[in-house]
Protein backbone atom coordinates (compact mmCIF):
# COMPACT_ATOMS: atom_id res chain seq x y z
CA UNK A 1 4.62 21.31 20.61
CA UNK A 2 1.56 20.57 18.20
CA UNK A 3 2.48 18.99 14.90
CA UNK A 4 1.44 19.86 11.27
CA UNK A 5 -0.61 16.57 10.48
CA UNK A 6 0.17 14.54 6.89
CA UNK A 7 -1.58 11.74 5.68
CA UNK A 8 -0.06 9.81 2.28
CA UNK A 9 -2.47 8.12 0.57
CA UNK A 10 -3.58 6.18 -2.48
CA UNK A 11 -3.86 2.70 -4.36
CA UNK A 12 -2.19 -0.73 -2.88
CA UNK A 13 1.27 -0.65 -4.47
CA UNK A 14 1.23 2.76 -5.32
CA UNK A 15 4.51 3.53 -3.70
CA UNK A 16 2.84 5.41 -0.65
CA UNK A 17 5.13 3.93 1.87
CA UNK A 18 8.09 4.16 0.41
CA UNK A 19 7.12 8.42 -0.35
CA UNK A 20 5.63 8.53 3.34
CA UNK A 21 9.48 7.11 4.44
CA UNK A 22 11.62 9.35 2.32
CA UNK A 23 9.45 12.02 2.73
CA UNK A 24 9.56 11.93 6.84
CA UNK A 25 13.78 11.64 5.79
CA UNK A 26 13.59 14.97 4.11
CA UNK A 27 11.51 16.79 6.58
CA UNK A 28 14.13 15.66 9.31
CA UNK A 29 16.75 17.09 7.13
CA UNK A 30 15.45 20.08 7.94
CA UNK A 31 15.40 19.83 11.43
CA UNK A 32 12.15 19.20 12.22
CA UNK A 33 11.03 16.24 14.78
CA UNK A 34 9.02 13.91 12.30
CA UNK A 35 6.87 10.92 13.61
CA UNK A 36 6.04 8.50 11.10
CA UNK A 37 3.05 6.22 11.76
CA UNK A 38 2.17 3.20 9.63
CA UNK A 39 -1.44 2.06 9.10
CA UNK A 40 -0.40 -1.90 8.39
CA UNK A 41 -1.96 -3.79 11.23
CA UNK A 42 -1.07 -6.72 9.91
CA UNK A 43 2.66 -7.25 9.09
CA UNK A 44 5.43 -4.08 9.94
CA UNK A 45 6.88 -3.02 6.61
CA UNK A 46 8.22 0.66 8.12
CA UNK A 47 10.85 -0.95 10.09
CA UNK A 48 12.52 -2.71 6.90
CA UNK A 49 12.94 0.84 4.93
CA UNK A 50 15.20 1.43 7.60
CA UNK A 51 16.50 -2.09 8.37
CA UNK A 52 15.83 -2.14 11.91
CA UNK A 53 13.50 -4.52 14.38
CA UNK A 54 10.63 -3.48 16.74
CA UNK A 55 11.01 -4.88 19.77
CA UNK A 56 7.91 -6.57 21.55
CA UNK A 57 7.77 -3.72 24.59
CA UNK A 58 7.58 -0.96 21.71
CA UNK A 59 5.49 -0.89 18.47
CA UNK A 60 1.89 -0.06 17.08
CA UNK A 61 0.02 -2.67 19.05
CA UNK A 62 1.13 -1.32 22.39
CA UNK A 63 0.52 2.41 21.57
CA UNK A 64 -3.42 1.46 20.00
CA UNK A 65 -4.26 -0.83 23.25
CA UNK A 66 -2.15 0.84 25.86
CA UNK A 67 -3.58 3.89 27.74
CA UNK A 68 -0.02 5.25 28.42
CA UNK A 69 0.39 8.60 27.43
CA UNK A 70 3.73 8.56 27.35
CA UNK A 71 3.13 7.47 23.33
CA UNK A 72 6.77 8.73 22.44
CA UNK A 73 8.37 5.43 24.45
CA UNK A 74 6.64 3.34 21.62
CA UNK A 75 8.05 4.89 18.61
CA UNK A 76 11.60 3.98 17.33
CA UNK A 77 14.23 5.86 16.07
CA UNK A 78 15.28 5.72 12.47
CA UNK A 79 18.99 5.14 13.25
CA UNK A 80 20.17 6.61 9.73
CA UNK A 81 17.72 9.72 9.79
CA UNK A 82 18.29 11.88 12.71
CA UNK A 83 15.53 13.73 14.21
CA UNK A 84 12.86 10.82 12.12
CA UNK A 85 10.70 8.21 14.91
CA UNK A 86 8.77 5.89 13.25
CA UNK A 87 5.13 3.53 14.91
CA UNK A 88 4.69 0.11 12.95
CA UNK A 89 3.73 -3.45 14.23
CA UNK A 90 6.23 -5.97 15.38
CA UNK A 91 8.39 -7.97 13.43
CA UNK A 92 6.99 -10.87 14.57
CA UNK A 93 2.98 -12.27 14.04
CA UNK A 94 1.43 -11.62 17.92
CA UNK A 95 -2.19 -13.04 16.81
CA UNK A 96 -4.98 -11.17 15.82
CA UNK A 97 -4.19 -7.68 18.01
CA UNK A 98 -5.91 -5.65 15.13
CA UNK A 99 -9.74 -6.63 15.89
CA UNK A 100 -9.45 -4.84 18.77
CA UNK A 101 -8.42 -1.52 17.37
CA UNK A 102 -11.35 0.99 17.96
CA UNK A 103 -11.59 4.49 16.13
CA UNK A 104 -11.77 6.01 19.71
CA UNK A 105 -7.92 4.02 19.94
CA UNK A 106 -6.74 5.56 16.55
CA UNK A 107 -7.80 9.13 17.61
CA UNK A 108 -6.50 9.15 20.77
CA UNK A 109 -2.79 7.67 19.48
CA UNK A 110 -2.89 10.34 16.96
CA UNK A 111 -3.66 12.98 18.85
CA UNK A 112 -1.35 12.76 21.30
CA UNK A 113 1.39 12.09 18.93
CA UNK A 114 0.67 15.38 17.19
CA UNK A 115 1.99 16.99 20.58
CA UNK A 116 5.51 15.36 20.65
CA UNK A 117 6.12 16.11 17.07
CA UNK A 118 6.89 19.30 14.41
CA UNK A 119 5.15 16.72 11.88
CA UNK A 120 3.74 13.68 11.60
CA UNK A 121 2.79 11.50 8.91
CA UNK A 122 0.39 8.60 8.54
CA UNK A 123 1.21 6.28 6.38
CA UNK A 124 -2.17 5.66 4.84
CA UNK A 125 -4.17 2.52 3.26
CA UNK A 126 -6.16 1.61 0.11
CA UNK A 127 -8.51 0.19 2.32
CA UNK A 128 -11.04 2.21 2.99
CA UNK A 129 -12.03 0.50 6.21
CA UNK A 130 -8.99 0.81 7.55
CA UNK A 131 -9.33 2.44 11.10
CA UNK A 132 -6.05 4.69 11.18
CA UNK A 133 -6.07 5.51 7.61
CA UNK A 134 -9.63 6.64 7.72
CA UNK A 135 -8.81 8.70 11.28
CA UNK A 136 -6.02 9.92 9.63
CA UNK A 137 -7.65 11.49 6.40
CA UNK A 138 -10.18 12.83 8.85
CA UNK A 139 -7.50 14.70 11.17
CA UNK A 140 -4.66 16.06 8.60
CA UNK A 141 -4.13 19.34 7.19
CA UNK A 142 -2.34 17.85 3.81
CA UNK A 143 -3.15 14.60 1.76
CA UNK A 144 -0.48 14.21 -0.60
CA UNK A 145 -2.61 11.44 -3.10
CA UNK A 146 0.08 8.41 -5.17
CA UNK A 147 -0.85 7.42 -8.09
CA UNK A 148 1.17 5.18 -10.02
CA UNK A 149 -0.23 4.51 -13.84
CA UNK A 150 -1.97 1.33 -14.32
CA UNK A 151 -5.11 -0.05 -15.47
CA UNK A 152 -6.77 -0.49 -11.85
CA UNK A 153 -5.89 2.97 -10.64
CA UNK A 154 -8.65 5.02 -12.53
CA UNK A 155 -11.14 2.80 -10.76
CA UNK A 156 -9.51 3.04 -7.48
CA UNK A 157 -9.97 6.29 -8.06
CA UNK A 158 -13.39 5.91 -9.42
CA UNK A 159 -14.42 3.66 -6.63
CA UNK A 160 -13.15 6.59 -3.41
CA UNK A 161 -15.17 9.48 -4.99
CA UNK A 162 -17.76 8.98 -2.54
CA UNK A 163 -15.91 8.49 0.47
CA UNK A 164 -13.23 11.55 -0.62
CA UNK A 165 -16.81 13.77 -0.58
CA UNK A 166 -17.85 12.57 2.42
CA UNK A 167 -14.19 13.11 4.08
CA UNK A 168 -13.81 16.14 2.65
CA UNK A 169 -10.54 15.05 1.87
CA UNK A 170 -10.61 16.77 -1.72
CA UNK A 171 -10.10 19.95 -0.24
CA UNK A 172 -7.03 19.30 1.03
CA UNK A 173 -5.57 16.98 -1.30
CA UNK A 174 -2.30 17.17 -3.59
CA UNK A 175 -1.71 14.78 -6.25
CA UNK A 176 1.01 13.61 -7.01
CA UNK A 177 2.12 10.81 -10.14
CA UNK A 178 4.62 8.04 -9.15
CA UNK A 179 6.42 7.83 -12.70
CA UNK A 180 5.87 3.87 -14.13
CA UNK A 181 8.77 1.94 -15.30
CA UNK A 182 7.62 2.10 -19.31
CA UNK A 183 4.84 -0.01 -19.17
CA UNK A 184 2.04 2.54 -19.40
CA UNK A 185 2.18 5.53 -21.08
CA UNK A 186 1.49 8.49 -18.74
CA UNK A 187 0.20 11.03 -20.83
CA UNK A 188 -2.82 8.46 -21.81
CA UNK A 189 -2.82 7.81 -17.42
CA UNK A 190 -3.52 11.53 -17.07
CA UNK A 191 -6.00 11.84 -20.07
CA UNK A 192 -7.81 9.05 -18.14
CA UNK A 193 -8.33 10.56 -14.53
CA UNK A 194 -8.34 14.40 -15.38
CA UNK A 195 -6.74 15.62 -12.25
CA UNK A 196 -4.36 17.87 -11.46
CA UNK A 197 -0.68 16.82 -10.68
CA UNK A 198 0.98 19.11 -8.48
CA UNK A 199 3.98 16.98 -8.54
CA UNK A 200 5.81 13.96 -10.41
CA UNK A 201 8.40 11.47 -9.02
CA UNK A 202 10.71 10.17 -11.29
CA UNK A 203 10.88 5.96 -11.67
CA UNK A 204 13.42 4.87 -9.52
CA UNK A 205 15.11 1.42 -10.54
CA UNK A 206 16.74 0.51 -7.67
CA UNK A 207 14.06 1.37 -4.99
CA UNK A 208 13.42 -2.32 -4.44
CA UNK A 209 16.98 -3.15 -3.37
CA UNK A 210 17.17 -0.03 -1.42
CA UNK A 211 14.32 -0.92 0.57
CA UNK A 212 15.42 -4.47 1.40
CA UNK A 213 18.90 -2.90 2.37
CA UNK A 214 17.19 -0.65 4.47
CA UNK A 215 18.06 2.48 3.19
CA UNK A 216 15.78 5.03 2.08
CA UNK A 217 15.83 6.45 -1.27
CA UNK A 218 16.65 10.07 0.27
CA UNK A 219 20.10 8.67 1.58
CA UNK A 220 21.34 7.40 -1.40
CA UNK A 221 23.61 9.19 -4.36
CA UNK A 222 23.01 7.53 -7.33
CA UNK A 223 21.90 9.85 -9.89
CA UNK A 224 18.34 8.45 -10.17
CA UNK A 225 17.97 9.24 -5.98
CA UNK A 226 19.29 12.63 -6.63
CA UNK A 227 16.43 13.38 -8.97
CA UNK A 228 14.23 11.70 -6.11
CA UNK A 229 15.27 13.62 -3.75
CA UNK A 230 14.84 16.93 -5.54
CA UNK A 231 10.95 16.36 -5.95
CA UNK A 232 11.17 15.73 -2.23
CA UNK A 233 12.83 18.66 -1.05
CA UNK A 234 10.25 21.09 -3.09
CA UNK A 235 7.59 18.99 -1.00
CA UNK A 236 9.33 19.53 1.83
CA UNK A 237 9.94 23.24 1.34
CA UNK A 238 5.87 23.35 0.69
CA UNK A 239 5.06 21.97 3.86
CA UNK A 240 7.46 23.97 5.74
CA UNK A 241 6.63 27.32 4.30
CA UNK A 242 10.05 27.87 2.11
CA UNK A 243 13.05 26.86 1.35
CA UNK A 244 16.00 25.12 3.53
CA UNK A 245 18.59 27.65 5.08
């Protein structure tokens, strides 16, 4: 089995992570094996979207440093998303494991993950020196790109073009704009960047609480979830070449 490889990218605080967790939720709705893998190599942030703890046999540290390709054993299951594994550091601080993370580590971890999976997705990092963010813009077939309107996220943007050239990431980027809670007017946001948005996610108020609950946005029925969830499924249906039977 050889997965379809997705990479979600963008600012710090652009909402990334919590699209790269509901968006692994929808594509296990329909069926597919998903494998989420965070690129946070210093605190684990996946496991509390889904309100669960990494124990210390299993986790990113041991799938980077281990040469064990049974990679699967390392991955958790998302207990409320059936069919969803997910790869993020321990719960707990185990010193300074991320200096020894090579590029040769990060493409060998995804690479054999892309065989035990329909899709995986790597969580991705502003940073552009992070190891499996960088490995993993390099390796996918899709980049869906968050933006979330603010006054620092035209120079982020600004500040990648080089390294989006040199990537060749452009080519297989989407866009997509994180809706702001009324503090920044969006049509002004997209007058300022001049890029296309293929889609738009609509503000959702009670993300936050969600997230410390541990449940993804996907699961839940409030009416501003629903709407969620809707963008979701028609990126979803994208990936997977049409619509849910």
């Amino acid at each position: 089995m050889s997965s379809k490889i997705i990479t979600v990218w963008g600012k710090d605080n652009s909402g990334k992570t919590t699209f790269a967790v509901n968006l692994g939720c929808a594509l296990a709705k329909r069926d597919k094996i998903v494998g989420l893998i965070s690129s946070n190599l210093i605190h684990g942030d996946l496991q509390v979207y889904f309100g669960q703890n990494i124990p210390p046999e299993k986790g990113l540290y041991h799938a980077l440093n281990e040469d064990n390709p049974n990679v699967g054993e390392k991955f958790l299951e998302a207990e409320e998303s059936r069919n969803l594994f997910f790869l993020s550091v321990p719960n707990h601080y185990t010193g300074l494991l991320c200096d020894s993370v090579s590029l040769q580590n990060v493409d060998r971890l995804i690479s054999a993950s892309s065989l035990l999976f329909d899709i995986l997705i790597i969580d991705g990092s502003g940073d552009l020196t992070n190891p499996i963010s960088g490995v993993g813009l390099w390796m996918a077939e899709k980049v869906y790109t968050l933006y979330k309107p603010s006054a620092s996220a035209p120079m982020w943007h600004k500040g990648v073009e080089d390294f989006v050239r040199e990537l060749h990431v452009a080519d297989k980027q989407i866009n997509i704009l994180q809706a702001p809670n009324g503090e920044f007017d969006t049509k002004a946001f997209k007058g300022l960047l001049d890029i296309p948005f293929k889609y738009e996610l609509p503000f959702v108020k009670c993300a936050g609480e969600l997230e410390n609950a541990g449940t993804p946005i996907y699961l839940y029925n409030d009416r501003a979830c629903k709407r969620y969830r809707t963008v979701l499924n028609k990126i979803s249906n994208d990936i997977c070449g049409g619509k849910k039977k």
